[in-house]
C-alpha atoms as a PDB file:
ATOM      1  CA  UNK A   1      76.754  84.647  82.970  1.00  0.00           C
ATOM      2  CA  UNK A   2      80.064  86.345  81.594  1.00  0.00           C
ATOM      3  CA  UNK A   3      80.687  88.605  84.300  1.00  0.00           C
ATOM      4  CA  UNK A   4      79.967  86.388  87.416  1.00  0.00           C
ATOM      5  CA  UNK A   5      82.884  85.553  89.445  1.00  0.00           C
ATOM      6  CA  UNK A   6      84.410  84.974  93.041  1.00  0.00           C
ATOM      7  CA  UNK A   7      84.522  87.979  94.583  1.00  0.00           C
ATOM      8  CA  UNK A   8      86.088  88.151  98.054  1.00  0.00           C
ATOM      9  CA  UNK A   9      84.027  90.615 100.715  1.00  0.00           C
ATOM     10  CA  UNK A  10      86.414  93.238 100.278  1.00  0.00           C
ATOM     11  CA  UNK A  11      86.379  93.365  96.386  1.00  0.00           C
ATOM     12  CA  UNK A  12      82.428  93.643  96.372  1.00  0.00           C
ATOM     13  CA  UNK A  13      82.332  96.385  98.513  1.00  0.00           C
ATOM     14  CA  UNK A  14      85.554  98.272  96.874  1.00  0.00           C
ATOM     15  CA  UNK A  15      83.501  97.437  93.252  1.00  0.00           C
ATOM     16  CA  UNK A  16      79.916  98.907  95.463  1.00  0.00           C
ATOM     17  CA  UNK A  17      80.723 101.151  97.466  1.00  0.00           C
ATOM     18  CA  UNK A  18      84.323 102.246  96.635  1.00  0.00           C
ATOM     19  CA  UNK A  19      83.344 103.571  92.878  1.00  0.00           C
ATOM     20  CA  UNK A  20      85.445 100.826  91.150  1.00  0.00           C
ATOM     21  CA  UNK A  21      84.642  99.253  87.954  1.00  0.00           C
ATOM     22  CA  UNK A  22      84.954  95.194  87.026  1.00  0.00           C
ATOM     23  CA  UNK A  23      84.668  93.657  83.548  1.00  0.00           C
ATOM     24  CA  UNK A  24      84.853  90.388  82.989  1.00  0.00           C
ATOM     25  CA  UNK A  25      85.914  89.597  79.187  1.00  0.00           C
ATOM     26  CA  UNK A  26      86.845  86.094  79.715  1.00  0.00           C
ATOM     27  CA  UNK A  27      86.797  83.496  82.292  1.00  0.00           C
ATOM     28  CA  UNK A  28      89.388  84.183  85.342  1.00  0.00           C
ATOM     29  CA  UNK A  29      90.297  87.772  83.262  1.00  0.00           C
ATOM     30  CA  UNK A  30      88.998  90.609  85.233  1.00  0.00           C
ATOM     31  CA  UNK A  31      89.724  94.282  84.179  1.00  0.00           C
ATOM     32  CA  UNK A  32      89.566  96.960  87.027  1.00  0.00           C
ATOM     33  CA  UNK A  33      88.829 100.633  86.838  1.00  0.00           C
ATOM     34  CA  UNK A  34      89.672 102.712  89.807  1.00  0.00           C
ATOM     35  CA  UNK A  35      87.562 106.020  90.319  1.00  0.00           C
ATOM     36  CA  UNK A  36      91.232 108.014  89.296  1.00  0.00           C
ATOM     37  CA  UNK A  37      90.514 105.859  85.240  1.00  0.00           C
ATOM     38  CA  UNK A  38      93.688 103.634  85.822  1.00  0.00           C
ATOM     39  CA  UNK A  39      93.107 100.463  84.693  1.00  0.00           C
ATOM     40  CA  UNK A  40      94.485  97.089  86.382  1.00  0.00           C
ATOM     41  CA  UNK A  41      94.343  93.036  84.524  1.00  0.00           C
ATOM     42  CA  UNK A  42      93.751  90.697  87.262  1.00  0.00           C
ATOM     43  CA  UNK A  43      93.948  87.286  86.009  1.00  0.00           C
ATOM     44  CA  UNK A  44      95.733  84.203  87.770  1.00  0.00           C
ATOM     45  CA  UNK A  45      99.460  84.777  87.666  1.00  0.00           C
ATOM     46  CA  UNK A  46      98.558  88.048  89.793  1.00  0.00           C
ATOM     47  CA  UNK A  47      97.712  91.832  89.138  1.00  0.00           C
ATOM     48  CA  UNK A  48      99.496  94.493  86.860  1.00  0.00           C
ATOM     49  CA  UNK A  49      98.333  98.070  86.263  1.00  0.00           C
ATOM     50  CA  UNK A  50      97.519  98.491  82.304  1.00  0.00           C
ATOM     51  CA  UNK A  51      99.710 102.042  81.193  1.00  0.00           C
ATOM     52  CA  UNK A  52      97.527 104.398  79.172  1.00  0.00           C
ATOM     53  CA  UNK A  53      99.004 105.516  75.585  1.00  0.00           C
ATOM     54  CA  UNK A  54      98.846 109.326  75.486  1.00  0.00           C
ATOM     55  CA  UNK A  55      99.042 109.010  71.546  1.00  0.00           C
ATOM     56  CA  UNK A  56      96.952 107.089  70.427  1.00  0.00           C
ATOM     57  CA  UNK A  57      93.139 107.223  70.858  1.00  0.00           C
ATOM     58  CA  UNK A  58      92.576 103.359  71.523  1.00  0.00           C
ATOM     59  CA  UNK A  59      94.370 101.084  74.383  1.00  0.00           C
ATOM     60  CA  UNK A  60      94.993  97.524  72.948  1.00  0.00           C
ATOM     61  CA  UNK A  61      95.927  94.985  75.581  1.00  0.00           C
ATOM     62  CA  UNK A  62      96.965  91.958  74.491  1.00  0.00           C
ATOM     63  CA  UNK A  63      96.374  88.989  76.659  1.00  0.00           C
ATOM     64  CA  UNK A  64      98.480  85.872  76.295  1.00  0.00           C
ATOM     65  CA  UNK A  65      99.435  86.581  72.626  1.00  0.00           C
ATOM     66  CA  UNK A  66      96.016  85.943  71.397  1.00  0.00           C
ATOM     67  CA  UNK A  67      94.778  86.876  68.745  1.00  0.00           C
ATOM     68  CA  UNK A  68      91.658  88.518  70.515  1.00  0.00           C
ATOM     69  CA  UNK A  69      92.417  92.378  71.319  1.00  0.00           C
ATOM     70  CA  UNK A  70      90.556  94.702  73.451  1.00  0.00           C
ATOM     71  CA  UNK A  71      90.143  97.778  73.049  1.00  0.00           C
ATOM     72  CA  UNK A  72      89.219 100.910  75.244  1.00  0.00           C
ATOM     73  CA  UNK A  73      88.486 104.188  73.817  1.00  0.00           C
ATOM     74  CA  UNK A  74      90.466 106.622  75.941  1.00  0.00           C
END
């Protein structure tokens, strides 16, 4: 049940045919993985790309000040 979601026509066959990646962590948060490993938060004020830390091994993103993190080994 956590990672079903509205997908348009376009985003299913970008996620199935296209090599993209969709997580769902949360209801109406969607994380997106292009085939290239950038990373984009999709949630409903819009879409913004998620910048990679070089220096550290983790990426935190923090989502509305929560205090739930996620992390993504790099």
């Amino acid at each position: 049940m956590g990672n079903y979601g509205p997908m348009t026509i376009a985003h299913h066959r970008i996620k199935t045919h296209g090599r993209w990646q969709v997580r769902q962590p949360f209801p109406g948060i969607y994380l997106w993985r292009d085939p290239h490993g950038a990373h984009y938060l999709v949630d409903h004020t819009g879409t913004r790309r998620i910048e990679r830390r070089t220096t550290a091994p983790f990426t935190t993103v923090e989502l509305y000040h929560s205090p739930v993190r996620l992390e993504h080994a790099a």
